[in-house]
Protein backbone atom coordinates (compact mmCIF):
# COMPACT_ATOMS: atom_id res chain seq x y z
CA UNK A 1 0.00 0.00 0.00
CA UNK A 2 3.04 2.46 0.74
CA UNK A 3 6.38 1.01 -0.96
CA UNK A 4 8.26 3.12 -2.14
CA UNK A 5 6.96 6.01 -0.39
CA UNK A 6 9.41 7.88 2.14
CA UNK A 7 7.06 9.56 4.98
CA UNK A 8 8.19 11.68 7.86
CA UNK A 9 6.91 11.00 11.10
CA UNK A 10 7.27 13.30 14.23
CA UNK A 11 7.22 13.25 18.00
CA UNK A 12 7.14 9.40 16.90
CA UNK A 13 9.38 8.50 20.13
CA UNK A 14 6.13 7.55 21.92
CA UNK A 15 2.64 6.47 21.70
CA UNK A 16 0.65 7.39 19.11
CA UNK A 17 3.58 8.83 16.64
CA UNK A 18 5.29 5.70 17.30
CA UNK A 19 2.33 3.59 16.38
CA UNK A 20 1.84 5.57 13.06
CA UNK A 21 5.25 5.34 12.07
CA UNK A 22 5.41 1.64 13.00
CA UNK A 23 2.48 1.01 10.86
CA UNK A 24 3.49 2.97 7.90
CA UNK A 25 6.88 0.61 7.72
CA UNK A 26 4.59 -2.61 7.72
CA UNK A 27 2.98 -0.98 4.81
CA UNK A 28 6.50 -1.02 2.81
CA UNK A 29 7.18 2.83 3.48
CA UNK A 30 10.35 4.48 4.54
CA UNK A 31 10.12 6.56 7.68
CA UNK A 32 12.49 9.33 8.78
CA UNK A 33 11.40 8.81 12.47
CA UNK A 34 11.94 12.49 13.95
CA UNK A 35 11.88 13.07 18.11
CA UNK A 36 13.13 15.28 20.36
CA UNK A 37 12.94 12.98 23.44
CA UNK A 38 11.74 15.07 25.87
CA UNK A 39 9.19 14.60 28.50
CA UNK A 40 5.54 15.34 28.54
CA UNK A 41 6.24 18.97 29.73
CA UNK A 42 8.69 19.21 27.14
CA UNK A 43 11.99 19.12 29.01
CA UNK A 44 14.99 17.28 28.74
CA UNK A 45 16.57 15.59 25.48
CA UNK A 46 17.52 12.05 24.49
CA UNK A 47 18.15 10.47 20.86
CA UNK A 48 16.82 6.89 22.46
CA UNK A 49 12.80 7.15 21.76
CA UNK A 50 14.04 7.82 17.75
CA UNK A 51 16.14 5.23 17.33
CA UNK A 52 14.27 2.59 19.45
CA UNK A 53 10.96 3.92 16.93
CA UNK A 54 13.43 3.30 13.89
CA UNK A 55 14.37 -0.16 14.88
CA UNK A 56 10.62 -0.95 15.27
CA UNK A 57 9.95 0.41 12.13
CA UNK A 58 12.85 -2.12 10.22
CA UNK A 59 11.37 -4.96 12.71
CA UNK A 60 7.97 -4.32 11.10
CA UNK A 61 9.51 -4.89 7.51
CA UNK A 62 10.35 -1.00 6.29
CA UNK A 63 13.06 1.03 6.25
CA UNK A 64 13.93 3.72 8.87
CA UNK A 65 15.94 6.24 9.51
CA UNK A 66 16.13 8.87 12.82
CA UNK A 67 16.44 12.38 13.15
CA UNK A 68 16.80 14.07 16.13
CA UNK A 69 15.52 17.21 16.47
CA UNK A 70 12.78 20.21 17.59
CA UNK A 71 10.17 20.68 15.05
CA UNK A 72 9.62 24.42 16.21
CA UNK A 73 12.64 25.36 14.50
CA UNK A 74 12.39 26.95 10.95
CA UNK A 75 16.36 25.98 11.03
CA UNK A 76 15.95 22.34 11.89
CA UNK A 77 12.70 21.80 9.99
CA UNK A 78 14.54 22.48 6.70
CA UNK A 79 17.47 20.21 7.36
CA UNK A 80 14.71 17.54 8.63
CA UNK A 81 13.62 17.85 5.14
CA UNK A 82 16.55 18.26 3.09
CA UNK A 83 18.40 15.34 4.79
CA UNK A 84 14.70 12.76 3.58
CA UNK A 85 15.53 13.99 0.30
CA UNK A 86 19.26 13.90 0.16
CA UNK A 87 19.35 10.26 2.17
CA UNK A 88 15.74 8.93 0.13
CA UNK A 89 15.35 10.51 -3.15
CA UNK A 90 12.06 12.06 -2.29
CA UNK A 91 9.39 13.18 0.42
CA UNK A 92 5.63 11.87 -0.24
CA UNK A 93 4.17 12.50 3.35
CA UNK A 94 4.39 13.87 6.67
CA UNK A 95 2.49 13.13 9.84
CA UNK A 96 3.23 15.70 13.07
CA UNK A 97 2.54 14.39 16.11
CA UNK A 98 5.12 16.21 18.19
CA UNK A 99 3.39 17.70 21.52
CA UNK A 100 3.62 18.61 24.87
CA UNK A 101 1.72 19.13 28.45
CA UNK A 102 1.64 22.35 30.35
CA UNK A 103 -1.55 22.10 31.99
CA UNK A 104 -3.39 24.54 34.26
CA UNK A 105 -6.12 26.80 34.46
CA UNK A 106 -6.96 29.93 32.53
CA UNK A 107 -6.22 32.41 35.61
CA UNK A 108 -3.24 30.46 36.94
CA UNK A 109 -1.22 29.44 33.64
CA UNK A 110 1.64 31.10 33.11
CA UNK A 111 3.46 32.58 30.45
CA UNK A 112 6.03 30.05 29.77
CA UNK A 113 2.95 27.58 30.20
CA UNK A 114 1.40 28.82 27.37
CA UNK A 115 4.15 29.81 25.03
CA UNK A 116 5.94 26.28 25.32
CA UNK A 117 2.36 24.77 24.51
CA UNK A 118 1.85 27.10 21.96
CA UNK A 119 5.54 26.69 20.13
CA UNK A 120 5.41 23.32 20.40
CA UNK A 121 1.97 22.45 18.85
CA UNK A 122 0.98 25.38 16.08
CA UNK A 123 4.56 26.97 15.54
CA UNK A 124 5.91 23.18 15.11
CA UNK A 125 2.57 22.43 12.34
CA UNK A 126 3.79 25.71 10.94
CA UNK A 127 7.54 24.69 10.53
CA UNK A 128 6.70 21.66 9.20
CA UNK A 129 5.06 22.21 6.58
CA UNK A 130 6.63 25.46 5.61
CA UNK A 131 9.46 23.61 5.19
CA UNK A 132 7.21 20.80 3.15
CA UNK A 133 5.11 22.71 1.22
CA UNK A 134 8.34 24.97 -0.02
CA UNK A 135 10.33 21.71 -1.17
CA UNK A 136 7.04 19.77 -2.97
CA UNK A 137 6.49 23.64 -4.68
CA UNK A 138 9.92 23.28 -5.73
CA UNK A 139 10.26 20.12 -6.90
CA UNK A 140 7.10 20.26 -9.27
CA UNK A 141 8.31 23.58 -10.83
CA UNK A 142 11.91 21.77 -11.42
CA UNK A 143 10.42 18.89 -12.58
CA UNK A 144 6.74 18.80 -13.68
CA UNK A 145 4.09 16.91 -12.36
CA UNK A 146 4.68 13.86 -14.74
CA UNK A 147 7.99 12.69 -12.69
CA UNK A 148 5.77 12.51 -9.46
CA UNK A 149 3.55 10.56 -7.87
CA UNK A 150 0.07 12.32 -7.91
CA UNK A 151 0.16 13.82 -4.48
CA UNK A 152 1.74 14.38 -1.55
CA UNK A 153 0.24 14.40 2.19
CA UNK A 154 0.71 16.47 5.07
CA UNK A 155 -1.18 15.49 8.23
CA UNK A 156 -1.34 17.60 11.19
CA UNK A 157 -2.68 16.36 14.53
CA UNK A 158 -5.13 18.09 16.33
CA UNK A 159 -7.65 17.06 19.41
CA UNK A 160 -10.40 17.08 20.60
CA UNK A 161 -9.90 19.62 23.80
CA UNK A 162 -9.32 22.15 20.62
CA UNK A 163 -13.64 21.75 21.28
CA UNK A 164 -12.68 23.01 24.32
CA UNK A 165 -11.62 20.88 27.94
CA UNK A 166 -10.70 22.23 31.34
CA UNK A 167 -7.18 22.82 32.42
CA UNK A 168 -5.77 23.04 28.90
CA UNK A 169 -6.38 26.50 27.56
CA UNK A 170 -2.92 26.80 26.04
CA UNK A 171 -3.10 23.23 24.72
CA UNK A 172 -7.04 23.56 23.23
CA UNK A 173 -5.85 27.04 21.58
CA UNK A 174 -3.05 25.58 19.93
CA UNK A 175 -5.01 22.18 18.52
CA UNK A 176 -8.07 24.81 17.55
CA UNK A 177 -5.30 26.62 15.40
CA UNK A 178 -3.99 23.49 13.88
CA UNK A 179 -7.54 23.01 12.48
CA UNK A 180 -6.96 26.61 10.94
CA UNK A 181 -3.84 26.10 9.35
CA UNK A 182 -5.02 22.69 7.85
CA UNK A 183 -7.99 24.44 6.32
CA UNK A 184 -5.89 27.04 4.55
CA UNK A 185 -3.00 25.12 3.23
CA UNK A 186 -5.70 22.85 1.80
CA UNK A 187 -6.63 25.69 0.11
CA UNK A 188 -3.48 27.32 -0.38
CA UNK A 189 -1.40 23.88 -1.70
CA UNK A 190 -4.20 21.70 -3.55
CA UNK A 191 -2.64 23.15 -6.93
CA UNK A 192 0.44 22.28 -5.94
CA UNK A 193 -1.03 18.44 -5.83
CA UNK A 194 -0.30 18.56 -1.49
CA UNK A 195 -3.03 16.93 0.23
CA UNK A 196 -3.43 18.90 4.15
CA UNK A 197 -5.72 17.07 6.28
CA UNK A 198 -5.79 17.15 10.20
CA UNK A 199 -6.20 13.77 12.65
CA UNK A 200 -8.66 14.43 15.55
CA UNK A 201 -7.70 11.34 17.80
CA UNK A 202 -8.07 9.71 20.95
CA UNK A 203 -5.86 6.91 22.21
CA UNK A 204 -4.45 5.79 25.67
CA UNK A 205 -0.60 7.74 25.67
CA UNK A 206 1.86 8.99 27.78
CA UNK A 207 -0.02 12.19 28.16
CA UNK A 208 -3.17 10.44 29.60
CA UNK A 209 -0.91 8.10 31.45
CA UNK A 210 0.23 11.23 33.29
CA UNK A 211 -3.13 12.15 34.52
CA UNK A 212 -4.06 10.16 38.06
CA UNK A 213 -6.24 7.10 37.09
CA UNK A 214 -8.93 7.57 39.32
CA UNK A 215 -9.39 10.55 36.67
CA UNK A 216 -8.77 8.83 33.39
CA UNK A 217 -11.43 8.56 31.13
CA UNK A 218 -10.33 4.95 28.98
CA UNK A 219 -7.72 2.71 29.32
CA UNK A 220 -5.11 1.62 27.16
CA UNK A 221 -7.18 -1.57 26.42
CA UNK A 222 -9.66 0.06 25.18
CA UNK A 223 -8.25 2.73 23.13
CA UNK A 224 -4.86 1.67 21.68
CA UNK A 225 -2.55 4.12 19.71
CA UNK A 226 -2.43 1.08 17.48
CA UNK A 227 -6.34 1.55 16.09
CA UNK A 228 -5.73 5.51 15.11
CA UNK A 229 -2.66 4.38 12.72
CA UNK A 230 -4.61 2.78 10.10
CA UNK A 231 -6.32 5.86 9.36
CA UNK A 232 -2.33 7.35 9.33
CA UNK A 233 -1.36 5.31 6.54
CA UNK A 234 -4.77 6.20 4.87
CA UNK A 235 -4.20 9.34 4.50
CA UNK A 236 -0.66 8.82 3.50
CA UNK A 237 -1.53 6.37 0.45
CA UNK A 238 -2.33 7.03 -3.12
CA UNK A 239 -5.82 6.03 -1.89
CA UNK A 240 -6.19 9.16 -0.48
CA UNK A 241 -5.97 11.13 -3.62
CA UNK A 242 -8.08 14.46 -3.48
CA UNK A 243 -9.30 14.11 0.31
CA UNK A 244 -7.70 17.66 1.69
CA UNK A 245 -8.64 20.27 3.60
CA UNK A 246 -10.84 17.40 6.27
CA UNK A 247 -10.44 16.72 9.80
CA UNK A 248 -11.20 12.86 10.58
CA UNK A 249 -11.16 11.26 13.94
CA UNK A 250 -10.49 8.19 14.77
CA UNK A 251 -10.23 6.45 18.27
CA UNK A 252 -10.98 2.28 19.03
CA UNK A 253 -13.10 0.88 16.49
CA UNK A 254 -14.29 4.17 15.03
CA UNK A 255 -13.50 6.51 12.35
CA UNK A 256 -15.50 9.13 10.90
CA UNK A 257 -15.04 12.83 9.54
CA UNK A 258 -15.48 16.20 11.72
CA UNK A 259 -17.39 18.83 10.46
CA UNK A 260 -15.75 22.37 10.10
CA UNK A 261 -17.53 25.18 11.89
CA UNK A 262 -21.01 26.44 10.26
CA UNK A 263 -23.28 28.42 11.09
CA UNK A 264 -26.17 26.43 12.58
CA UNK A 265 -29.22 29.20 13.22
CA UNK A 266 -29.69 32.64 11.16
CA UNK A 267 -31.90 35.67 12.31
CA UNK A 268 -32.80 38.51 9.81
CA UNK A 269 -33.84 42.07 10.72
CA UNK A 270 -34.45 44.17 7.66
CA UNK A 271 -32.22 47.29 8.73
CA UNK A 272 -30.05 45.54 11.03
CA UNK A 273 -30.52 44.63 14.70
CA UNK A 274 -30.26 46.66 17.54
CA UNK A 275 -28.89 45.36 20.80
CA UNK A 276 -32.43 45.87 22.84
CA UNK A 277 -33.85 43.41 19.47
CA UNK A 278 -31.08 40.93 19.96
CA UNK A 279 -31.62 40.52 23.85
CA UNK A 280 -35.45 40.19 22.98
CA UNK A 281 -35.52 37.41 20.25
CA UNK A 282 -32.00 35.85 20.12
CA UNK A 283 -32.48 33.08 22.80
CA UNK A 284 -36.29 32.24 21.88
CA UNK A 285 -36.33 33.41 18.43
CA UNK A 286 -32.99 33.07 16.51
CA UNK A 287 -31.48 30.31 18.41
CA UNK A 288 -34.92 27.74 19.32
CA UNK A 289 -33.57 24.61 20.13
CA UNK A 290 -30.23 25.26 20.45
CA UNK A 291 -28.15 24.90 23.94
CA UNK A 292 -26.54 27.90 24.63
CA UNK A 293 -24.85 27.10 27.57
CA UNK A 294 -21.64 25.50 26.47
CA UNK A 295 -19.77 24.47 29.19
CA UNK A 296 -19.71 20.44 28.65
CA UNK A 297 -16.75 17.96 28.24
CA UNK A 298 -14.81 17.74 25.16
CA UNK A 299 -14.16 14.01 25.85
């Protein structure tokens, strides 16, 4: 389903990175297995999680190679991709699932909280596939789209607190801009034949091991990283050609496709509305039915 393909696979020291990347070698790609090795809060360094991910990846029947490395850097995102091409011959996908925990709430977070969520998660997406998106561009003006495959994929990863989840403003923020991003480098690439799609998924990993059990809300049993890499490899395959711009879930048995934001009840006032107007009809009138008090789980 993949050989010959040569698919770059971040934060894939642990859990669910590791499980994509594992299951994209048993499908006959080549993975450039990319981790920084640092802990859930993000600190610390170690080259072992990539190369213990590589090895997998060879004892699952592809090839692998690992790159070491902080996907927040503009610097280190372009040799992450110049070193796939120089060492493979070519780049035909990348999956981002480099992330970190700095949990706490809204009025006690601090700033380092939220910037090293923030850098991590949506500057690292933006890196990425900057550095992507600027060699594919490349390479089909050098070449022409005849001397490549049809497309190429870049997956981002968001989740579902970006719906919103106590404790995790920095965190939600940053997986609700992911979702942003994916939507307009769909737009932005499609001619370019790069397919940008983002994963919504939920899986037993390191960061739920983290929280205390009593509080956990699935266990590793049921909800392996190993059932959300199947849809990884999907969307990494030729049989993918033309789905962009989508955010799919997948967690345990299911999979399905999350709708983007619309607009779900309209109210019209020839002349425009005026704030007295809005406080009279906007809960009974324009908005019947709907629950307006939003303050539910994301999980």
């Amino acid at each position: 389903m993949l050989s010959g393909k040569v698919c770059v696979v971040t934060g894939a020291g642990h859990g669910l990175g590791e499980a994509a990347a594992i299951e994209l070698g048993r499908l006959g790609a080549t993975v450039v297995v990319n981790d920084l090795g640092s802990d859930v809060s993000g600190e610390g360094a170690d080259e072992t999680p990539a190369e213990s991910t590589a090895e997998a990846v060879r004892e699952a029947g592809g090839e692998a190679m690992a790159h070491f490395g902080d996907v927040s850097s503009l610097d280190y995102t372009r040799e992450l991709v110049a070193d796939t091409v120089d060492e493979h011959g070519r780049l035909d996908g990348v999956a981002n699932f480099a992330g970190v925990l700095r949990d706490a709430l809204s009025y006690k977070m601090s700033e380092e909280e939220w910037d090293t969520v923030v850098q991590v998660h949506l500057r690292g997406h933006f890196a990425l596939l900057r550095a992507a998106a600027a060699h594919w561009r490349e390479a089909v003006r050098e070449t022409g789209d005849d001397s490549l495959d049809a497309q190429r994929s870049f997956l981002a990863v968001s989740s579902r607190s970006a719906l919103g989840n106590v404790g995790q403003m920095n965190y939600a923020a940053a997986k609700a801009g992911v979702l942003g991003l994916t939507r307009t480098a769909a737009r932005e690439l499609h001619r370019h034949d790069v397919r940008v799609n983002a994963l919504m998924p939920t899986a037993y990993t390191r960061m739920i091991a983290d929280i205390p059990e009593e509080k956990q809300a699935f266990t590793a049993e049921e909800l392996p990283p190993e059932k959300v890499a199947p849809m990884v490899a999907y969307l990494m395959s030729d049989a993918a050609e033309d789905v962009t711009g989508c955010t799919v879930r997948a967690a345990g048995d299911e999979i399905g496709l999350v709708t983007d934001p619309e607009t779900v009840c309209v109210g019209v006032s020839s002349g425009g509305w005026t704030a007295e107007a809005i406080a009279e009809q906007f809960r009974e009138a324009v908005c019947a039915g709907e629950d307006l008090t939003k303050t539910g789980r994301a999980f």
